[in-house]
PDB file of N, CA and C in Angstrom:
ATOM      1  N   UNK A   1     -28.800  -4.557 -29.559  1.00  0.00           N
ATOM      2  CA  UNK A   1     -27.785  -3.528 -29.428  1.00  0.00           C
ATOM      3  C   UNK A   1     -27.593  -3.081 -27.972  1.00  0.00           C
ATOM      4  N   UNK A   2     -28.532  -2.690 -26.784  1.00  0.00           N
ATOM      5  CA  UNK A   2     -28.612  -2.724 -26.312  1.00  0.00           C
ATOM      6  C   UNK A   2     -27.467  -3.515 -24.689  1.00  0.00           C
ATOM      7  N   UNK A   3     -27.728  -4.989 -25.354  1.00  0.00           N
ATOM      8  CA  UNK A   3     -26.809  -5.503 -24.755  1.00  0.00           C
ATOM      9  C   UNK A   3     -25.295  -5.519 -25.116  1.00  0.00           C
ATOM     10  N   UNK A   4     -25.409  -5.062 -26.155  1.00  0.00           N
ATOM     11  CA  UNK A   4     -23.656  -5.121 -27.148  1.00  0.00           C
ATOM     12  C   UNK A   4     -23.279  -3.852 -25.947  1.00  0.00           C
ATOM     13  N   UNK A   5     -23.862  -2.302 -25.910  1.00  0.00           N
ATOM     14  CA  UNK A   5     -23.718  -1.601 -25.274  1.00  0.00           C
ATOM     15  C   UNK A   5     -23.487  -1.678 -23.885  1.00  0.00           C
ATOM     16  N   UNK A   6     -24.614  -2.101 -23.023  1.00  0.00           N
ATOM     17  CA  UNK A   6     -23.855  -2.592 -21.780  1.00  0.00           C
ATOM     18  C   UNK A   6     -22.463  -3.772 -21.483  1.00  0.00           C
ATOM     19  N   UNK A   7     -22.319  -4.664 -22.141  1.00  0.00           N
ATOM     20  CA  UNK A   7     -21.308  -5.486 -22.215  1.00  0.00           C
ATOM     21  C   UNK A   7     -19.908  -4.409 -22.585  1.00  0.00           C
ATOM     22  N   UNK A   8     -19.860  -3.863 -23.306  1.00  0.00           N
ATOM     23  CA  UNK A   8     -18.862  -2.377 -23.824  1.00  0.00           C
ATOM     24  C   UNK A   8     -18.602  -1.601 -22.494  1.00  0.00           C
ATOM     25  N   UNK A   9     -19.771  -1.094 -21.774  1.00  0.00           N
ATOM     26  CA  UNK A   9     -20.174  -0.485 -20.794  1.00  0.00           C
ATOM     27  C   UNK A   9     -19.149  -1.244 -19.140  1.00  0.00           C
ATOM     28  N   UNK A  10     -19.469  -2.326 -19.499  1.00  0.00           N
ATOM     29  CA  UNK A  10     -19.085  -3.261 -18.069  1.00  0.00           C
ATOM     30  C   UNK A  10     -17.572  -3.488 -18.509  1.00  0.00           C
ATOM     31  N   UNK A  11     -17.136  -3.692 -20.097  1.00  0.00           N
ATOM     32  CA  UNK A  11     -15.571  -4.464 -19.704  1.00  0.00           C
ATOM     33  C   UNK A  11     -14.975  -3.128 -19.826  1.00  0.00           C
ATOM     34  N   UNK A  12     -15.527  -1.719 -20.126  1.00  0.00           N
ATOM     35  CA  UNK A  12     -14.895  -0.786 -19.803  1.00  0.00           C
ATOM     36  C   UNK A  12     -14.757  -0.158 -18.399  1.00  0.00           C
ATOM     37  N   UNK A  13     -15.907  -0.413 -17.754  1.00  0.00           N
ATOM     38  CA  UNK A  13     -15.680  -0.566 -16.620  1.00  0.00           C
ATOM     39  C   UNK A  13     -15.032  -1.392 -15.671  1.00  0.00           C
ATOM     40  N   UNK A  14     -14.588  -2.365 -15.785  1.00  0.00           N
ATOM     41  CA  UNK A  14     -13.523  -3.996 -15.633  1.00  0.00           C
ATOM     42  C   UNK A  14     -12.055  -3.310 -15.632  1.00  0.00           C
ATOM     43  N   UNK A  15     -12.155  -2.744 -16.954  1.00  0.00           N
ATOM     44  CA  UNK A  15     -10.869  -1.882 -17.843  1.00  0.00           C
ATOM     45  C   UNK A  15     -10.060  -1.112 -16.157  1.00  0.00           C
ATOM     46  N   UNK A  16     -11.118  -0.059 -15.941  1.00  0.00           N
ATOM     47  CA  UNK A  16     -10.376   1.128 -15.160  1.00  0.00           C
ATOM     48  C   UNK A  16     -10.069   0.949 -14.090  1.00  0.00           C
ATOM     49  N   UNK A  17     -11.212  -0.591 -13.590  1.00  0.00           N
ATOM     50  CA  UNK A  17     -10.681  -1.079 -12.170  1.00  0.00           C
ATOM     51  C   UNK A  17      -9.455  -1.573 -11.953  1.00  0.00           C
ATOM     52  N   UNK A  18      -9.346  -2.242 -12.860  1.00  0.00           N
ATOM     53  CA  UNK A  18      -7.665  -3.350 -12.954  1.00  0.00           C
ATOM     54  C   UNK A  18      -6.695  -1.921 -13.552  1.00  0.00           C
ATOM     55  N   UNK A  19      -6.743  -1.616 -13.750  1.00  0.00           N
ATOM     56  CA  UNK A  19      -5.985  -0.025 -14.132  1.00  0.00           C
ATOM     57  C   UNK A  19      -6.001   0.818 -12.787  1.00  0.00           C
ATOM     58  N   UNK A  20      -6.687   1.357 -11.933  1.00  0.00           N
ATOM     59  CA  UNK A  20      -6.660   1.645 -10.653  1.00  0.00           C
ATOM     60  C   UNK A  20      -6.379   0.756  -9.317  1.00  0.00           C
ATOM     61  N   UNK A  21      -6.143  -0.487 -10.200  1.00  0.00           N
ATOM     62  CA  UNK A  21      -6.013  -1.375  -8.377  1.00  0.00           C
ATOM     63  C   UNK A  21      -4.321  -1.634  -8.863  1.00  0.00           C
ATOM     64  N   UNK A  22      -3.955  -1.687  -9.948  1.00  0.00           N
ATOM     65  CA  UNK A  22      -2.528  -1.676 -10.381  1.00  0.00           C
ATOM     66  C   UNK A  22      -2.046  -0.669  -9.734  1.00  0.00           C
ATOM     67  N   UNK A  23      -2.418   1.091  -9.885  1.00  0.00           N
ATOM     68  CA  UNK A  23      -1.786   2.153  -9.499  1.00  0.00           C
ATOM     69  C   UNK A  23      -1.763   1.638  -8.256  1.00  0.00           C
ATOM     70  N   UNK A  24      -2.838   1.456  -7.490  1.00  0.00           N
ATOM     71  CA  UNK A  24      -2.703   1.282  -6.108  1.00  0.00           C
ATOM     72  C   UNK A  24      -1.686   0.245  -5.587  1.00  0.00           C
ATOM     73  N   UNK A  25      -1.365  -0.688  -6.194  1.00  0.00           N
ATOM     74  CA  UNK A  25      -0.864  -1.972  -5.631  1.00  0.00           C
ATOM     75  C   UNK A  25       1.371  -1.295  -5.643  1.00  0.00           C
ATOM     76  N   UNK A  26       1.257  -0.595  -7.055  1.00  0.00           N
ATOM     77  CA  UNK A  26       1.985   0.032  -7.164  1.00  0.00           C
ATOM     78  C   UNK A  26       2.485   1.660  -6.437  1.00  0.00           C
ATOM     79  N   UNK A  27       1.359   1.575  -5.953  1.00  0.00           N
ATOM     80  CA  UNK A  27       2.081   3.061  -4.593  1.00  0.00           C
ATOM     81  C   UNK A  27       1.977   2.343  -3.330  1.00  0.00           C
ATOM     82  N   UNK A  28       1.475   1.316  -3.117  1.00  0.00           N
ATOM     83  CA  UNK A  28       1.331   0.672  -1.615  1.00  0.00           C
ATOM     84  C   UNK A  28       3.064  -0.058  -1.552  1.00  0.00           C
ATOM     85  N   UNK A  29       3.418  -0.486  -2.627  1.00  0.00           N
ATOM     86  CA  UNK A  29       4.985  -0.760  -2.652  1.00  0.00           C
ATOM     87  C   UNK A  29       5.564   0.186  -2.515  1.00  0.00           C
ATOM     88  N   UNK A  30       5.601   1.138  -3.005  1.00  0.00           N
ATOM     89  CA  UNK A  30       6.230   2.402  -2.757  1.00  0.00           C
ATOM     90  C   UNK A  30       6.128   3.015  -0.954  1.00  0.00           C
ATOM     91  N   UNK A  31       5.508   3.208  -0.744  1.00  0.00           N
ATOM     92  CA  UNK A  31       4.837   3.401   0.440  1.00  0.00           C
ATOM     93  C   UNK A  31       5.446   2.195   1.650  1.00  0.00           C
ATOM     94  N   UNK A  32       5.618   1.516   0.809  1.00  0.00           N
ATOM     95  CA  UNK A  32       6.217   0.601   1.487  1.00  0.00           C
ATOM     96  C   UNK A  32       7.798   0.346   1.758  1.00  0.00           C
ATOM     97  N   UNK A  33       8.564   0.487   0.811  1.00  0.00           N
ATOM     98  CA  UNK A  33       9.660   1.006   0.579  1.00  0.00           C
ATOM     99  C   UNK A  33      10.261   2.242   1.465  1.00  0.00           C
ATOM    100  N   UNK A  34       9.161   3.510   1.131  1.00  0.00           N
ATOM    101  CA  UNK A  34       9.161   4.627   2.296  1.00  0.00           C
ATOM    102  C   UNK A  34       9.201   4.009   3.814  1.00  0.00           C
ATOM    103  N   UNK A  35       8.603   3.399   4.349  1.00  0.00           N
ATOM    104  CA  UNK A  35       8.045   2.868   5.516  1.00  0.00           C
ATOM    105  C   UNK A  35       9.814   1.809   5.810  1.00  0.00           C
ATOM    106  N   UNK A  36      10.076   0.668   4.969  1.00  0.00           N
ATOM    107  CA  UNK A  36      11.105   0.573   5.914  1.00  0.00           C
ATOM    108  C   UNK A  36      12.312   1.418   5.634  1.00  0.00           C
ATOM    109  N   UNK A  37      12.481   2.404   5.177  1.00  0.00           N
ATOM    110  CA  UNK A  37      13.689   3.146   4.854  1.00  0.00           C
ATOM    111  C   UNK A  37      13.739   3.975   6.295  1.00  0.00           C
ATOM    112  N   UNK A  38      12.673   4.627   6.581  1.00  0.00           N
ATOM    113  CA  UNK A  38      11.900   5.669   7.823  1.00  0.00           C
ATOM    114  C   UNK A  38      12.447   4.614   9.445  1.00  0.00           C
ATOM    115  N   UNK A  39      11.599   3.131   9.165  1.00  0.00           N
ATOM    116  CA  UNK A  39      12.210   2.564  10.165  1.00  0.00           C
ATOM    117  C   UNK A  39      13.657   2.197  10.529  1.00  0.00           C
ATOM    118  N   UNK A  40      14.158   1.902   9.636  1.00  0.00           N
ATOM    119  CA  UNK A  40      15.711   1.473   9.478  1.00  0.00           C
ATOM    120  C   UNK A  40      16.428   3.198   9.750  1.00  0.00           C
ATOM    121  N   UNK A  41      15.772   3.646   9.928  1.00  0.00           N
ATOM    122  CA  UNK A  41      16.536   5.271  10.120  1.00  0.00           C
ATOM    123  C   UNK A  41      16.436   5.790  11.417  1.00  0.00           C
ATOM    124  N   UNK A  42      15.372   5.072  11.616  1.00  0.00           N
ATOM    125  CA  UNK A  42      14.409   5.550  13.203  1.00  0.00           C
ATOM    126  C   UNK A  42      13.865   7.325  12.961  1.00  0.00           C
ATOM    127  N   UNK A  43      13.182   7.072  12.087  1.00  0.00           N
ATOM    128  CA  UNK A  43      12.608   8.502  11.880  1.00  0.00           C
ATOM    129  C   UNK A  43      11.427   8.329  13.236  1.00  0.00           C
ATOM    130  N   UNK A  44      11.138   7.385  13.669  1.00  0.00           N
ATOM    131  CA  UNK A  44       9.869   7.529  14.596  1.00  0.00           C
ATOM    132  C   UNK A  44      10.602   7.817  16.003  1.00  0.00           C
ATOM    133  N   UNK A  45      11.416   8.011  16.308  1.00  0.00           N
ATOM    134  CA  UNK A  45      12.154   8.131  17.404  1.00  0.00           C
ATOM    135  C   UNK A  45      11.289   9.285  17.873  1.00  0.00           C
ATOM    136  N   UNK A  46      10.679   9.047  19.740  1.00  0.00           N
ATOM    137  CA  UNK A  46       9.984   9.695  19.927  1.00  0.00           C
ATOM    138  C   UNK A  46       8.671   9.212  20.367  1.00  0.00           C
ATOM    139  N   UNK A  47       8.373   8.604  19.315  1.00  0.00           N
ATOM    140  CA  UNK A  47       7.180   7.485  19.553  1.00  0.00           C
ATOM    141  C   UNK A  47       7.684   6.090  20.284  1.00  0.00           C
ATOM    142  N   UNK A  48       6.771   5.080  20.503  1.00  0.00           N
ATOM    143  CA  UNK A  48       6.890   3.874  20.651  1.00  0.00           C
ATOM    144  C   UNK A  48       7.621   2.894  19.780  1.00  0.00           C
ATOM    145  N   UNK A  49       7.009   3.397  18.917  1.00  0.00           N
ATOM    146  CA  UNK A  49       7.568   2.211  18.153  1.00  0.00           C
ATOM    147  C   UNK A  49       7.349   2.798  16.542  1.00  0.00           C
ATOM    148  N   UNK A  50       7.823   2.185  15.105  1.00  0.00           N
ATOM    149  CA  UNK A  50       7.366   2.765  13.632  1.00  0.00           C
ATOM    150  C   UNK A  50       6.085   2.932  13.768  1.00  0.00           C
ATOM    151  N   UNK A  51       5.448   1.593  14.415  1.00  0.00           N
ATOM    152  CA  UNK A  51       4.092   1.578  14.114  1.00  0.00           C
ATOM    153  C   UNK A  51       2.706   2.504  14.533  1.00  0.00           C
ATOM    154  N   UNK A  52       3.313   2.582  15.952  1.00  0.00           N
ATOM    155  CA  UNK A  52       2.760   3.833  16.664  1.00  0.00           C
ATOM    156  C   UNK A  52       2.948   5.171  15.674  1.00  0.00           C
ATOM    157  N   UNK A  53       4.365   5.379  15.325  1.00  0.00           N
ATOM    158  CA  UNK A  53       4.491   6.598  14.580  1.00  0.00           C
ATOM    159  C   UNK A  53       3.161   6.775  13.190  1.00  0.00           C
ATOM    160  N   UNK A  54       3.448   5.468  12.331  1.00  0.00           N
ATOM    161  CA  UNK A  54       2.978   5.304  11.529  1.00  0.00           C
ATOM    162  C   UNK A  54       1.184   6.032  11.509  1.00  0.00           C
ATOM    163  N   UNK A  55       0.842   5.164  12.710  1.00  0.00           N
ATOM    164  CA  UNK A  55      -0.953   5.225  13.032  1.00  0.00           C
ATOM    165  C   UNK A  55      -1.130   6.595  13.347  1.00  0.00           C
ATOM    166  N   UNK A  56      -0.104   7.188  14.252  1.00  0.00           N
ATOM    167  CA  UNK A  56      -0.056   8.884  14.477  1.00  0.00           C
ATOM    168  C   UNK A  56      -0.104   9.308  13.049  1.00  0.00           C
ATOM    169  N   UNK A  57       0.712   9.557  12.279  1.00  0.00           N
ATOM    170  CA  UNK A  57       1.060  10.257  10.950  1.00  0.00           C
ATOM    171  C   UNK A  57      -0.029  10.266  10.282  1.00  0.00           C
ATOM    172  N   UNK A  58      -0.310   9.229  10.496  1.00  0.00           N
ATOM    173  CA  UNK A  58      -1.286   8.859   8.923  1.00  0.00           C
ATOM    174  C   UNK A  58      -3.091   8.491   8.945  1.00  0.00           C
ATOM    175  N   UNK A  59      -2.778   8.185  10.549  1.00  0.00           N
ATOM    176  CA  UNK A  59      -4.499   7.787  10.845  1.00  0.00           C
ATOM    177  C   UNK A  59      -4.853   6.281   9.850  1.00  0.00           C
ATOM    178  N   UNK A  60      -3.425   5.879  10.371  1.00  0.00           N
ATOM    179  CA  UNK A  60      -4.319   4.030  10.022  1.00  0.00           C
ATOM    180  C   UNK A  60      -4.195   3.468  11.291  1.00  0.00           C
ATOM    181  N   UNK A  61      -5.399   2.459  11.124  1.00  0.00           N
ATOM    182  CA  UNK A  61      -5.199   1.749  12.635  1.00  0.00           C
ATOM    183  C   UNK A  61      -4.204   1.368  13.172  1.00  0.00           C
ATOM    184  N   UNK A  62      -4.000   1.144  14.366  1.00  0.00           N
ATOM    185  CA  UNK A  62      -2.787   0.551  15.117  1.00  0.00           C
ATOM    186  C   UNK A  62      -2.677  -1.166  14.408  1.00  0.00           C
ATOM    187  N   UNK A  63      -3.155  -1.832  13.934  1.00  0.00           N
ATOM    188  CA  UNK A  63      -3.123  -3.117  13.908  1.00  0.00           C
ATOM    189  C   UNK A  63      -2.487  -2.924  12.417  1.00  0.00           C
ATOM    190  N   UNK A  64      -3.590  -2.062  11.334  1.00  0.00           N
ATOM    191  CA  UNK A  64      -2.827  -2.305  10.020  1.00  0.00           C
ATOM    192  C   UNK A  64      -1.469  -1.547   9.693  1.00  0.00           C
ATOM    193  N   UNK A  65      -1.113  -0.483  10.939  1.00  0.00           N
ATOM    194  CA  UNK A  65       0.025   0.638  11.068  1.00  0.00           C
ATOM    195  C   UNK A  65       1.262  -0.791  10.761  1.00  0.00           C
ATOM    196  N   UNK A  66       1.050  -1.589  12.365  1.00  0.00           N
ATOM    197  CA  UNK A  66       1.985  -2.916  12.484  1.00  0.00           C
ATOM    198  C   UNK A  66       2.129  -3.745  10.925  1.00  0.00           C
ATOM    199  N   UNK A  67       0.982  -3.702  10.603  1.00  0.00           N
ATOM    200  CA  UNK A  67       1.032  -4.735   9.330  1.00  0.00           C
ATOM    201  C   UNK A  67       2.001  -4.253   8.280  1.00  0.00           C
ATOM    202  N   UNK A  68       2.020  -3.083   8.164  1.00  0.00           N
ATOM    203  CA  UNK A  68       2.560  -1.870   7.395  1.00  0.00           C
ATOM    204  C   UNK A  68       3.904  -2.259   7.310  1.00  0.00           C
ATOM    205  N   UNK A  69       4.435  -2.209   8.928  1.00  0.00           N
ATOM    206  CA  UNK A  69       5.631  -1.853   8.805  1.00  0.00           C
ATOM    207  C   UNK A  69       6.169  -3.304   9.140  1.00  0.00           C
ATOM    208  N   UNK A  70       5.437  -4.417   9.317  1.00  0.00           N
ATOM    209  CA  UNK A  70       6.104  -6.091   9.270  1.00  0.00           C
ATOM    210  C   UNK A  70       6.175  -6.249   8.018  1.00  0.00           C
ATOM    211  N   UNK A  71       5.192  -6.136   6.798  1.00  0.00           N
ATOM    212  CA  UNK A  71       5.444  -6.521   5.646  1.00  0.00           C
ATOM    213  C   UNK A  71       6.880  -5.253   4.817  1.00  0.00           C
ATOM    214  N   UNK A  72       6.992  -4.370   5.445  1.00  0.00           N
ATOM    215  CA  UNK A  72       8.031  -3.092   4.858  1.00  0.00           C
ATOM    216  C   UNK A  72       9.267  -3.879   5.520  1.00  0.00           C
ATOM    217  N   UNK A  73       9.297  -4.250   6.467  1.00  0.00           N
ATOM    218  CA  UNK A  73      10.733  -4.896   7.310  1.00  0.00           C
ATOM    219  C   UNK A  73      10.786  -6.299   6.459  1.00  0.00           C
ATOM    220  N   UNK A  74       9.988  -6.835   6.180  1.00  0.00           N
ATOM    221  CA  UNK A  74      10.172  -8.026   5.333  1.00  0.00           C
ATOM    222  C   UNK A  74      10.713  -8.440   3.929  1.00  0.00           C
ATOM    223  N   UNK A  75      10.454  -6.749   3.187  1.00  0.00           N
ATOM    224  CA  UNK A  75      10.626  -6.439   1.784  1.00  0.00           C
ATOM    225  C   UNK A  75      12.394  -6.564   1.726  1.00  0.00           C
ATOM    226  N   UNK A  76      13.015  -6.444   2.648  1.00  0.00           N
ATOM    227  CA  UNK A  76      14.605  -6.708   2.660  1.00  0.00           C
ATOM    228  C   UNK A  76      14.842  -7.864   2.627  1.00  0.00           C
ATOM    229  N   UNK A  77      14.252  -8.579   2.506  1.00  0.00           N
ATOM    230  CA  UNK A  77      14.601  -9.964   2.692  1.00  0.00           C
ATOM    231  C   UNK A  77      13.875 -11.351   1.962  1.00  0.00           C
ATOM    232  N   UNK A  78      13.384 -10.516   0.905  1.00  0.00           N
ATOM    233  CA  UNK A  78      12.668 -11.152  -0.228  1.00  0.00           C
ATOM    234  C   UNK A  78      13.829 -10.997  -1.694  1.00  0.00           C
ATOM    235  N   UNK A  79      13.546 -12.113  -2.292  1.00  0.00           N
ATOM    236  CA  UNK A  79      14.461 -11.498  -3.538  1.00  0.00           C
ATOM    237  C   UNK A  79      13.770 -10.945  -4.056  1.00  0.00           C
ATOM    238  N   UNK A  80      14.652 -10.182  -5.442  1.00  0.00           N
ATOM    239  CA  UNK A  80      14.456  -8.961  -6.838  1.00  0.00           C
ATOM    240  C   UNK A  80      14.239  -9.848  -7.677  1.00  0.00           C
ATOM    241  N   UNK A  81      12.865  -9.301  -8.277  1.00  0.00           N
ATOM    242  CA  UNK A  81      12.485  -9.856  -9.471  1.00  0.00           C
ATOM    243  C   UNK A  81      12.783  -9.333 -10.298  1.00  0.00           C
TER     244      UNK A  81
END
C-alpha cells in the first residue's frame, strides 16, 4: 500500500507541475504580446532601446530583456493557429 500511496503522491505531484508550467507558458505569451505592442508604440522612449526599458522595469537581465523583446517582435510574423 505504501507504494500505491507514493505513486498517487508523485503523479499528483506530476499533475500540478504540468498545470503550473501551462499557466506559465500561457502568461509568458501574454507578456509577450504586452512586450511587442509597448515596442511597436515606443512606450520605452527615453531609454535605449525596449530592451533596456524592459531590464529597467522589470529587473530581468539585459541579455534575457533582448530575448524578450526578439522573440515578442517575432510573434508578428508567425502564423495563427
Amino acid at each position: 500500500m505504501p507504494d500505491l500511496n507514493r505513486r498517487a503522491e508523485l503523479e499528483h505531484l506530476g499533475d500540478r507541475i504540468a498545470e503550473l508550467s501551462a499557466r506559465i507558458q500561457a502568461a509568458t505569451y501574454e507578456l509577450l504580446v504586452l512586450i511587442r505592442e509597448f515596442d511597436a508604440r515606443t512606450g520605452w522612449s527615453g531609454c535605449t532601446s525596449c530592451a533596456h526599458w524592459l531590464s529597467w522595469r522589470t529587473g530581468l537581465a539585459p541579455g534575457a530583456a533582448r530575448e524578450h523583446v526578439r522573440v515578442a517582435r517575432a510573434l508578428g510574423k508567425l502564423p495563427k493557429l
